[in-house]
PDB file of N, CA and C in Angstrom:
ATOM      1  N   UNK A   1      -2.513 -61.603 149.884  1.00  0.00           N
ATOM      2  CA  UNK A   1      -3.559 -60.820 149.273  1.00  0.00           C
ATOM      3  C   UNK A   1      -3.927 -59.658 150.195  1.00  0.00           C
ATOM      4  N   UNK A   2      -4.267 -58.428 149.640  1.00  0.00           N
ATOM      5  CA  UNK A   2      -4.316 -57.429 150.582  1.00  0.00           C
ATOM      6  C   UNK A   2      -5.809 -57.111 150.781  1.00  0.00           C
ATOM      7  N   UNK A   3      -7.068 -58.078 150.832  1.00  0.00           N
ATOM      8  CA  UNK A   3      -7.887 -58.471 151.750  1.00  0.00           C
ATOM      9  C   UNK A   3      -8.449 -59.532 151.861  1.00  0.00           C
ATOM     10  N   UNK A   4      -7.678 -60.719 152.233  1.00  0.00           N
ATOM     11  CA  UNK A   4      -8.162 -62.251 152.371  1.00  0.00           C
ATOM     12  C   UNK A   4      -9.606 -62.487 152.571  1.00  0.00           C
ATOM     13  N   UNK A   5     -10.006 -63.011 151.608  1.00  0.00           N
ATOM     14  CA  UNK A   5     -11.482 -63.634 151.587  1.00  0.00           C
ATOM     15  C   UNK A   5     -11.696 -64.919 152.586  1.00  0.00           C
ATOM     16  N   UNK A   6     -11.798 -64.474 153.803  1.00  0.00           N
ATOM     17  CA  UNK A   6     -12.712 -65.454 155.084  1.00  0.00           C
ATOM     18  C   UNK A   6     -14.139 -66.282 154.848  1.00  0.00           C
ATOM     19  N   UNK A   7     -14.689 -65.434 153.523  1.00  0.00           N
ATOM     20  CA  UNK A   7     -16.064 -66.070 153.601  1.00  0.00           C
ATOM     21  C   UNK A   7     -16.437 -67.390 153.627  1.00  0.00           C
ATOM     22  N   UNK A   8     -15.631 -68.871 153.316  1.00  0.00           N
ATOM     23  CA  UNK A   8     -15.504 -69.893 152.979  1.00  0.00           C
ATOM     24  C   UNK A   8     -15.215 -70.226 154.171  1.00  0.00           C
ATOM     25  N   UNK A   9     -14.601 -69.620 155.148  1.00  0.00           N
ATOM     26  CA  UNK A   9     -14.563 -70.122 156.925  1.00  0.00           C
ATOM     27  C   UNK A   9     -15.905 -69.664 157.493  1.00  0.00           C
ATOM     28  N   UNK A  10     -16.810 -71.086 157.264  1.00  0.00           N
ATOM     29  CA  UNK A  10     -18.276 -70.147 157.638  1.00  0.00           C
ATOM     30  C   UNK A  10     -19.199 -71.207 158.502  1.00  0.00           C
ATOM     31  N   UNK A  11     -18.256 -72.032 159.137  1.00  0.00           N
ATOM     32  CA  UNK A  11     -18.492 -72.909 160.565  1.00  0.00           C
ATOM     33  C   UNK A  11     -19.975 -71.758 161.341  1.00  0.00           C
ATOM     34  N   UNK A  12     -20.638 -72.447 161.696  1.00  0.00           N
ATOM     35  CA  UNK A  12     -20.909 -71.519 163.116  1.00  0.00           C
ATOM     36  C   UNK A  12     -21.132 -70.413 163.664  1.00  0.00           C
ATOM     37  N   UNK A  13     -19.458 -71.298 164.130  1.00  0.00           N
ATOM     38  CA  UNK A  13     -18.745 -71.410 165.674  1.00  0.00           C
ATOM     39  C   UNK A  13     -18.043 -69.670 165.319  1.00  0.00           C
ATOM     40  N   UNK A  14     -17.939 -69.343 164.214  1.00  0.00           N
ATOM     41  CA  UNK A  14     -16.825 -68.877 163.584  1.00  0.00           C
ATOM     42  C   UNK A  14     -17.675 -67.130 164.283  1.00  0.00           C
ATOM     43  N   UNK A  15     -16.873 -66.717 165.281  1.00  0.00           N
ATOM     44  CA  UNK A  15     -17.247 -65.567 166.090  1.00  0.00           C
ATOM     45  C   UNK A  15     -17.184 -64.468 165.627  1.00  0.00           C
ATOM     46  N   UNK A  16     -15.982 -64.296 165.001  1.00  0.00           N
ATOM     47  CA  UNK A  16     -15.076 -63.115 164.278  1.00  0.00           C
ATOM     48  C   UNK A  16     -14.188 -63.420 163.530  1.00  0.00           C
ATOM     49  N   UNK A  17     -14.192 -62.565 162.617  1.00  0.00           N
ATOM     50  CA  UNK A  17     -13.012 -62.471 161.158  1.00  0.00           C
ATOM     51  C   UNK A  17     -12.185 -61.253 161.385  1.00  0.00           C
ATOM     52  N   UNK A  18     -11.233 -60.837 161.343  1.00  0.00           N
ATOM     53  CA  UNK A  18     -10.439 -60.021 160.934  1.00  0.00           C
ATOM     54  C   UNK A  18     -10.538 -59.050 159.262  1.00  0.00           C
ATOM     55  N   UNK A  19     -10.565 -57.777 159.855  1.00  0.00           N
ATOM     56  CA  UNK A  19     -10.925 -57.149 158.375  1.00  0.00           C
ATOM     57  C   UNK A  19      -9.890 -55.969 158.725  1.00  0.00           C
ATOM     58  N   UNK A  20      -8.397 -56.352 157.979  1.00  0.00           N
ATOM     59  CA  UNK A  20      -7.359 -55.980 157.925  1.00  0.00           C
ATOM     60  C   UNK A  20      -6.756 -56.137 156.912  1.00  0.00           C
ATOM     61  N   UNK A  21      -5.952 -55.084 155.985  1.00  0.00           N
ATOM     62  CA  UNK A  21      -5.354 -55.447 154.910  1.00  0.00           C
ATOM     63  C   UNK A  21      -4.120 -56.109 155.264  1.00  0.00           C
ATOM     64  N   UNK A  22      -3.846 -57.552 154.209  1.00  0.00           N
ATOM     65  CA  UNK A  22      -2.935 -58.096 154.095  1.00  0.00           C
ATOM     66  C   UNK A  22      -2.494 -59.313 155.931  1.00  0.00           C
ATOM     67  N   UNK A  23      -4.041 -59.461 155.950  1.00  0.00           N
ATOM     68  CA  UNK A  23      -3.723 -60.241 157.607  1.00  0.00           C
ATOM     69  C   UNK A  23      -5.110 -61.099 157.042  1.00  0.00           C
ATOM     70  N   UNK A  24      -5.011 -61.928 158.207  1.00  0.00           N
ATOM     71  CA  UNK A  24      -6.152 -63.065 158.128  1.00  0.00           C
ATOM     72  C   UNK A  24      -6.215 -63.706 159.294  1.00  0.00           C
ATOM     73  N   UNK A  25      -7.505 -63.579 160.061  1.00  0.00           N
ATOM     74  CA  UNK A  25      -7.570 -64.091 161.320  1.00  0.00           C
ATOM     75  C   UNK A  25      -9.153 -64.499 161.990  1.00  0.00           C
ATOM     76  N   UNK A  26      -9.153 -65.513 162.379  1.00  0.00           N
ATOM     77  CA  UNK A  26     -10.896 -65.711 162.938  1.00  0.00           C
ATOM     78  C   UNK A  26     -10.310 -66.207 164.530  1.00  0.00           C
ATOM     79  N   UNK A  27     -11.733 -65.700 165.200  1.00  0.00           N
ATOM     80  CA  UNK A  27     -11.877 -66.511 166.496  1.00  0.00           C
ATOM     81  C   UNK A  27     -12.998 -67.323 166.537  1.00  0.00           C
ATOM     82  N   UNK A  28     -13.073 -68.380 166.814  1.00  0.00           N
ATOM     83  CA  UNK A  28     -14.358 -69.754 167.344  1.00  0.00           C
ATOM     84  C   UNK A  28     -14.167 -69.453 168.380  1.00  0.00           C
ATOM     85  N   UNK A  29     -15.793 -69.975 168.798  1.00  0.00           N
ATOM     86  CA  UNK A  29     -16.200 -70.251 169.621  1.00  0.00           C
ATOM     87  C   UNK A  29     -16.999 -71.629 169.904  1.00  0.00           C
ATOM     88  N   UNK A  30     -17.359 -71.985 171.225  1.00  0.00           N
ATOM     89  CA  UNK A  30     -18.186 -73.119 171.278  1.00  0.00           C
ATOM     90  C   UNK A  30     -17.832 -73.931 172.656  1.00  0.00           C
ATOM     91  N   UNK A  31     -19.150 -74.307 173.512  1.00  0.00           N
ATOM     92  CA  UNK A  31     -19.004 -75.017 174.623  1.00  0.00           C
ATOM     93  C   UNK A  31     -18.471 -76.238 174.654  1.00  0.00           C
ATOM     94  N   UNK A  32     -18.506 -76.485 173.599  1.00  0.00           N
ATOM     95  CA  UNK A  32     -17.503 -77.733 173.249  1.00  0.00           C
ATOM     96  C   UNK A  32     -16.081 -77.727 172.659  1.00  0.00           C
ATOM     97  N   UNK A  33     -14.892 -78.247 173.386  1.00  0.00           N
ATOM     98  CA  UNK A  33     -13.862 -78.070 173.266  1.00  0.00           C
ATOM     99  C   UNK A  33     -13.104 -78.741 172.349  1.00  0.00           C
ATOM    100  N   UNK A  34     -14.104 -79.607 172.000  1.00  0.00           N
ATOM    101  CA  UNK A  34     -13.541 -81.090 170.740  1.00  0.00           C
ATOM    102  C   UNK A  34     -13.525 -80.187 169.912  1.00  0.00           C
ATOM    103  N   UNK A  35     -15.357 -79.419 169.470  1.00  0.00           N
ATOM    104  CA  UNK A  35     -15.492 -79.206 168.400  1.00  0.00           C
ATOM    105  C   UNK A  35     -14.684 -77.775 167.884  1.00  0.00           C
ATOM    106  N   UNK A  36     -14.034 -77.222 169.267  1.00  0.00           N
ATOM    107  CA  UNK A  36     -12.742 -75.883 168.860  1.00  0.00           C
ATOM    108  C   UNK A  36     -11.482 -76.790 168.359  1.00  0.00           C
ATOM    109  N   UNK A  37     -11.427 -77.767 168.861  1.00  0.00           N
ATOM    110  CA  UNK A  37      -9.913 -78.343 168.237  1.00  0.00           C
ATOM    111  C   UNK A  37     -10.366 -78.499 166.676  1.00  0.00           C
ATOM    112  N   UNK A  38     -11.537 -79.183 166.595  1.00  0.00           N
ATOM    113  CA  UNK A  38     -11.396 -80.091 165.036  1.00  0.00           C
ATOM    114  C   UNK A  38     -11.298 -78.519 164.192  1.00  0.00           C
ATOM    115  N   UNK A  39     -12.081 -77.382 164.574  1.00  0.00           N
ATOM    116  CA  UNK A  39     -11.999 -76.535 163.691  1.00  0.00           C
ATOM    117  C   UNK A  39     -10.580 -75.612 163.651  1.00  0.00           C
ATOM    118  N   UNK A  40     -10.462 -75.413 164.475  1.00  0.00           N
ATOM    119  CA  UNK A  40      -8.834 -74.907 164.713  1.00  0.00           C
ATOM    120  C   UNK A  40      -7.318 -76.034 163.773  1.00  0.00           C
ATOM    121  N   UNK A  41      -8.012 -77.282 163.636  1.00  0.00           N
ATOM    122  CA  UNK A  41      -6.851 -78.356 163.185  1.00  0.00           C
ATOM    123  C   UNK A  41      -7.447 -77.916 161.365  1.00  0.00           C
ATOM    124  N   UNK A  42      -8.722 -77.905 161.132  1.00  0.00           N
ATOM    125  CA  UNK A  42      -9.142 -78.016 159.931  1.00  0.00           C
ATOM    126  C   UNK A  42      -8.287 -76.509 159.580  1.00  0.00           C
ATOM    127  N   UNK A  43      -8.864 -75.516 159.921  1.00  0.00           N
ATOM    128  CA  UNK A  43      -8.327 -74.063 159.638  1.00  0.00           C
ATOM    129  C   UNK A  43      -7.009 -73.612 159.467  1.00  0.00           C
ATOM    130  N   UNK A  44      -6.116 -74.685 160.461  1.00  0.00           N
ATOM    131  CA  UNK A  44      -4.915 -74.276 160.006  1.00  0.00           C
ATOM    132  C   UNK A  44      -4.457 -74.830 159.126  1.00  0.00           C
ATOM    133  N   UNK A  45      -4.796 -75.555 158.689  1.00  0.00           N
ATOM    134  CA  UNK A  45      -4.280 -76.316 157.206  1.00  0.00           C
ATOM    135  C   UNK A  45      -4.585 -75.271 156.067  1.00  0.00           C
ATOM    136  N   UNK A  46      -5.888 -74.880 156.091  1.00  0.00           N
ATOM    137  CA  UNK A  46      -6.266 -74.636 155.016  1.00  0.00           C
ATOM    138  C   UNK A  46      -5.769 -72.839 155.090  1.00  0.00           C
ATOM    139  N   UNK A  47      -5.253 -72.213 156.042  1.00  0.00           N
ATOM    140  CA  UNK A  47      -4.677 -70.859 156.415  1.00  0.00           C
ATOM    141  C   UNK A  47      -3.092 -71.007 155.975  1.00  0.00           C
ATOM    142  N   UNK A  48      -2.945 -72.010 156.155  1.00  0.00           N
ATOM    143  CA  UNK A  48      -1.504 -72.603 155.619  1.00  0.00           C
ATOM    144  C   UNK A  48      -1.510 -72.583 154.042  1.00  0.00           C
ATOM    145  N   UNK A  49      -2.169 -73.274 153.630  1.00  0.00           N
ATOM    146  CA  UNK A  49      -1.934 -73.374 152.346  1.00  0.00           C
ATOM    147  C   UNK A  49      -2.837 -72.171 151.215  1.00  0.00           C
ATOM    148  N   UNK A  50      -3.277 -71.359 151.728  1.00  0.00           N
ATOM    149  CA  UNK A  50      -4.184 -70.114 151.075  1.00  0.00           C
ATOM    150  C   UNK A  50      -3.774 -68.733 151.433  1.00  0.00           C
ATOM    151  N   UNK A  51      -3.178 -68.590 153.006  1.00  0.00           N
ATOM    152  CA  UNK A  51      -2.782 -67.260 153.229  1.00  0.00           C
ATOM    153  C   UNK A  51      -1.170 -67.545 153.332  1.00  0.00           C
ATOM    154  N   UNK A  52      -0.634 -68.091 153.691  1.00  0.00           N
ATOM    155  CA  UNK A  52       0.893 -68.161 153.634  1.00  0.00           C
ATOM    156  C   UNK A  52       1.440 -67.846 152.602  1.00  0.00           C
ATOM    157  N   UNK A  53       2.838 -67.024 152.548  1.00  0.00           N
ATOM    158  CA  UNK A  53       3.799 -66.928 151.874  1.00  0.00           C
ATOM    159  C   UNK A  53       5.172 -66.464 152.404  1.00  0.00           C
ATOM    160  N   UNK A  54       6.205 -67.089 152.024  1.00  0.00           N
ATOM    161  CA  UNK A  54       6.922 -67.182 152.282  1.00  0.00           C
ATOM    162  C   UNK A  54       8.439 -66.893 151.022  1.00  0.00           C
ATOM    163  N   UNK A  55       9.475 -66.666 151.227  1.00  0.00           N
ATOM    164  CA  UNK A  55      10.369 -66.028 149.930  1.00  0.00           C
ATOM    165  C   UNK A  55      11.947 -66.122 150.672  1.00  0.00           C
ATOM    166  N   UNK A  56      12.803 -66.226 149.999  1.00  0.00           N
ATOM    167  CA  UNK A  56      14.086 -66.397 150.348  1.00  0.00           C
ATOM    168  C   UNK A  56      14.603 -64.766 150.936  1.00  0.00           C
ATOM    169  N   UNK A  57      15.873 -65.246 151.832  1.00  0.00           N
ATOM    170  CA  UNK A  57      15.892 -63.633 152.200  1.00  0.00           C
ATOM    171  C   UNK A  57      17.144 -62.948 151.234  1.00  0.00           C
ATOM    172  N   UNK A  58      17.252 -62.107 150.375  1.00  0.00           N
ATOM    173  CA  UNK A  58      17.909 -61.599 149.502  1.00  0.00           C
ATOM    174  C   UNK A  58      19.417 -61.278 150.199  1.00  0.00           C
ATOM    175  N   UNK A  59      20.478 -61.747 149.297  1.00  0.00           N
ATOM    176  CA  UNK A  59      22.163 -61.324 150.176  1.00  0.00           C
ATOM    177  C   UNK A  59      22.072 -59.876 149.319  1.00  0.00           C
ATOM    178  N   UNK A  60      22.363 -58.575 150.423  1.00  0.00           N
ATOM    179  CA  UNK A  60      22.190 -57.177 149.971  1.00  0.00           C
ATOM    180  C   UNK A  60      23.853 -57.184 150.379  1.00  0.00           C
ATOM    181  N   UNK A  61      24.979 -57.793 150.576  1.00  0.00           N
ATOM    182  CA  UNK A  61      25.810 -57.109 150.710  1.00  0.00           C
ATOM    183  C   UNK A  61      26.823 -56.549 151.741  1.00  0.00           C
ATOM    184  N   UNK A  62      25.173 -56.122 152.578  1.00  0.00           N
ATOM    185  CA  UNK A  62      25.406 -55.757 153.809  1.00  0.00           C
ATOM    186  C   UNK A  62      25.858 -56.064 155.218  1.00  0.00           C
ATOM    187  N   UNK A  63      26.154 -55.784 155.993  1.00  0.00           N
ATOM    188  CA  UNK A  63      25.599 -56.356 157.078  1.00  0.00           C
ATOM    189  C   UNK A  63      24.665 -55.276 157.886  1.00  0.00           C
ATOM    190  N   UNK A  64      23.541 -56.326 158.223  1.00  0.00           N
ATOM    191  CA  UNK A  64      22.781 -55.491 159.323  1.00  0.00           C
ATOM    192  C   UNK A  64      22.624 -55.369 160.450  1.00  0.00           C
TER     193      UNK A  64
END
């Protein structure tokens, strides 16, 4: 999507978002290091399955 909706990553901890077309990115924060893992383990799941895409690479023929 060419401006991923972050608003639903709304922890906190949650320092900064990225406001870039066609990218998606936050930084946490927090003196506690548990509570950066659990959110970092939760986030990438859900960055996985909402911003990812992925596509076969097309045979052009060529070589490049």
């Amino acid at each position: 999507m060419e401006w991923p909706d972050l608003s639903t990553y709304d922890a906190p901890e949650v320092a900064w978002r990225m406001e870039k077309p066609w990218h998606a990115g936050l930084i946490v924060r927090s003196p506690d290091a548990t509570r950066v893992q659990a959110l970092l383990n939760e986030y990438k799941e859900r960055f996985a399955s909402e911003f990812v895409a992925t596509g076969e690479v097309l045979e052009t023929g060529r070589n490049v």
